[in-house]
Protein backbone atom coordinates (compact mmCIF):
# COMPACT_ATOMS: atom_id res chain seq x y z
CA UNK A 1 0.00 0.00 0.00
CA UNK A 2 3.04 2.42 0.87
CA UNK A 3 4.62 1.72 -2.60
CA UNK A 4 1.24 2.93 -4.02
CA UNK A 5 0.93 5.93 -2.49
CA UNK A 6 4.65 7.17 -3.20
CA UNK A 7 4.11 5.83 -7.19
CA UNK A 8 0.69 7.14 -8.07
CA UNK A 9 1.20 10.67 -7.59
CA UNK A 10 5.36 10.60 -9.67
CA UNK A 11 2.91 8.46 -12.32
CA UNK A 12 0.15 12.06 -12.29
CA UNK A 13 2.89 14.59 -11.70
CA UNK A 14 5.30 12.85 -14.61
CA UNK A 15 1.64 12.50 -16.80
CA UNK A 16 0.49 16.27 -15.61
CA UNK A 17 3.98 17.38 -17.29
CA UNK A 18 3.75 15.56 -20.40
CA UNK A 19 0.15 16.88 -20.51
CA UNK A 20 1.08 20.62 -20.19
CA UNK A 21 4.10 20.29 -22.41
CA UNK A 22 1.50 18.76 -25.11
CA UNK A 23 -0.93 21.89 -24.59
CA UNK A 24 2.43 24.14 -24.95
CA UNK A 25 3.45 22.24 -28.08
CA UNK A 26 -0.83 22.67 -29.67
CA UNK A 27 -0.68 26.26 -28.78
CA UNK A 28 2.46 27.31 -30.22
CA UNK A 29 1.00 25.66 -33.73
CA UNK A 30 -2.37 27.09 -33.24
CA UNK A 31 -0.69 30.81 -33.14
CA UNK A 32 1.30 30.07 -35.97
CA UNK A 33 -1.59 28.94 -38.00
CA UNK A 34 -3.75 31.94 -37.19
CA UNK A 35 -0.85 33.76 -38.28
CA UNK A 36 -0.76 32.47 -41.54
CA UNK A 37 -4.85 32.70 -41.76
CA UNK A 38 -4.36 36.52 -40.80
CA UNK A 39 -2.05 36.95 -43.87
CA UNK A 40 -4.45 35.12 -46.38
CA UNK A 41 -7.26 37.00 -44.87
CA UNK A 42 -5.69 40.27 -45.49
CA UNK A 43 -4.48 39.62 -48.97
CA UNK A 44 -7.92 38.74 -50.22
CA UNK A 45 -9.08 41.96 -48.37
CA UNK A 46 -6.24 44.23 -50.44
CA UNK A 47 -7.56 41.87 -53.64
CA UNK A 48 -11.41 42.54 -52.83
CA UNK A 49 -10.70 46.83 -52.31
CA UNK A 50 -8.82 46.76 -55.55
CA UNK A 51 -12.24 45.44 -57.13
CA UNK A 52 -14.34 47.52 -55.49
CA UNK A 53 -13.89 50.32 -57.87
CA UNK A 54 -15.09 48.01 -60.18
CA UNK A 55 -18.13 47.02 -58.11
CA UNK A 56 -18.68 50.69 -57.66
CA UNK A 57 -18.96 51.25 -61.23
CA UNK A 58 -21.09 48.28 -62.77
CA UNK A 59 -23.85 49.30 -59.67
CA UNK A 60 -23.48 52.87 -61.00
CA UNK A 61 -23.99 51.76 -64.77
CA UNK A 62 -27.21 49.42 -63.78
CA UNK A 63 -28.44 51.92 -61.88
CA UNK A 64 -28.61 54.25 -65.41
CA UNK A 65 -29.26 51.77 -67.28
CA UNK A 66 -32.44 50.51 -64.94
CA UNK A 67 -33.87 54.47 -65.07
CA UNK A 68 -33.92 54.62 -69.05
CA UNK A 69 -35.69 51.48 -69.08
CA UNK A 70 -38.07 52.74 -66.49
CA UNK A 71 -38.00 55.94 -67.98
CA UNK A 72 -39.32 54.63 -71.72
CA UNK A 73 -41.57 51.75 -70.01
CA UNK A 74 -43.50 54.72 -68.37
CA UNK A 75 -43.44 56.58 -71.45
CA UNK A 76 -44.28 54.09 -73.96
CA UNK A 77 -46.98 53.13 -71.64
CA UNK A 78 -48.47 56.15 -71.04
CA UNK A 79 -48.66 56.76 -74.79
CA UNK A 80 -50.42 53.38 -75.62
CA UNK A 81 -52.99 54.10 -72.72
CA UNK A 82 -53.68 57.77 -74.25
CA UNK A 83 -54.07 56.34 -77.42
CA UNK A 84 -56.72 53.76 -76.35
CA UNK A 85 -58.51 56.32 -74.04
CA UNK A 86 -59.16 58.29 -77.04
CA UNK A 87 -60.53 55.49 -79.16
CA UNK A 88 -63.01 55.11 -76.14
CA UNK A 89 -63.91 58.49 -76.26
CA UNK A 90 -64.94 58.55 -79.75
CA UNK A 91 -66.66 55.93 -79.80
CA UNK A 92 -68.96 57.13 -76.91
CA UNK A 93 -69.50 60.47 -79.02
């Protein structure tokens, strides 16, 4: 019974180390891959403002090109309505 309690706690304090050494070991990687996720993260960030120009300028464009179509829908429209308002009209004369 003596030998046990002198060996079990070498066998936790020896397993404790290795333990703690391990976490050491995990961390040290785990900082050095968020490093190089930081870096990739940041170049697609410099690659994504370079584009944004771009971005910038085929909203602008729709946006134009989305009010002339509104703009001759609306005419066009309002023409073909006057024209068949006035059909009605003589024909109730």
């Amino acid at each position: 019974m003596e030998f046990l309690q002198e060996f079990l706690p070498i066998v936790l304090y020896c397993s404790l180390i290795v333990f703690v050494i391990i976490l050491i070991v995990l961390a040290i990687k785990a900082i050095g891959t968020l490093n190089k996720v930081n870096t990739l993260i940041d170049d697609a960030q410099e690659k994504l403002d370079s584009l944004n120009g771009v971005f910038h300028i085929v909203d602008t464009v729709t946006d134009r090109v989305s009010f002339i179509t509104d703009t001759l829908v609306s005419t066009i429209g309002g023409a073909i309505s006057k024209f068949f308002q006035r059909r009605k009209e003589k024909k109730e004369e």
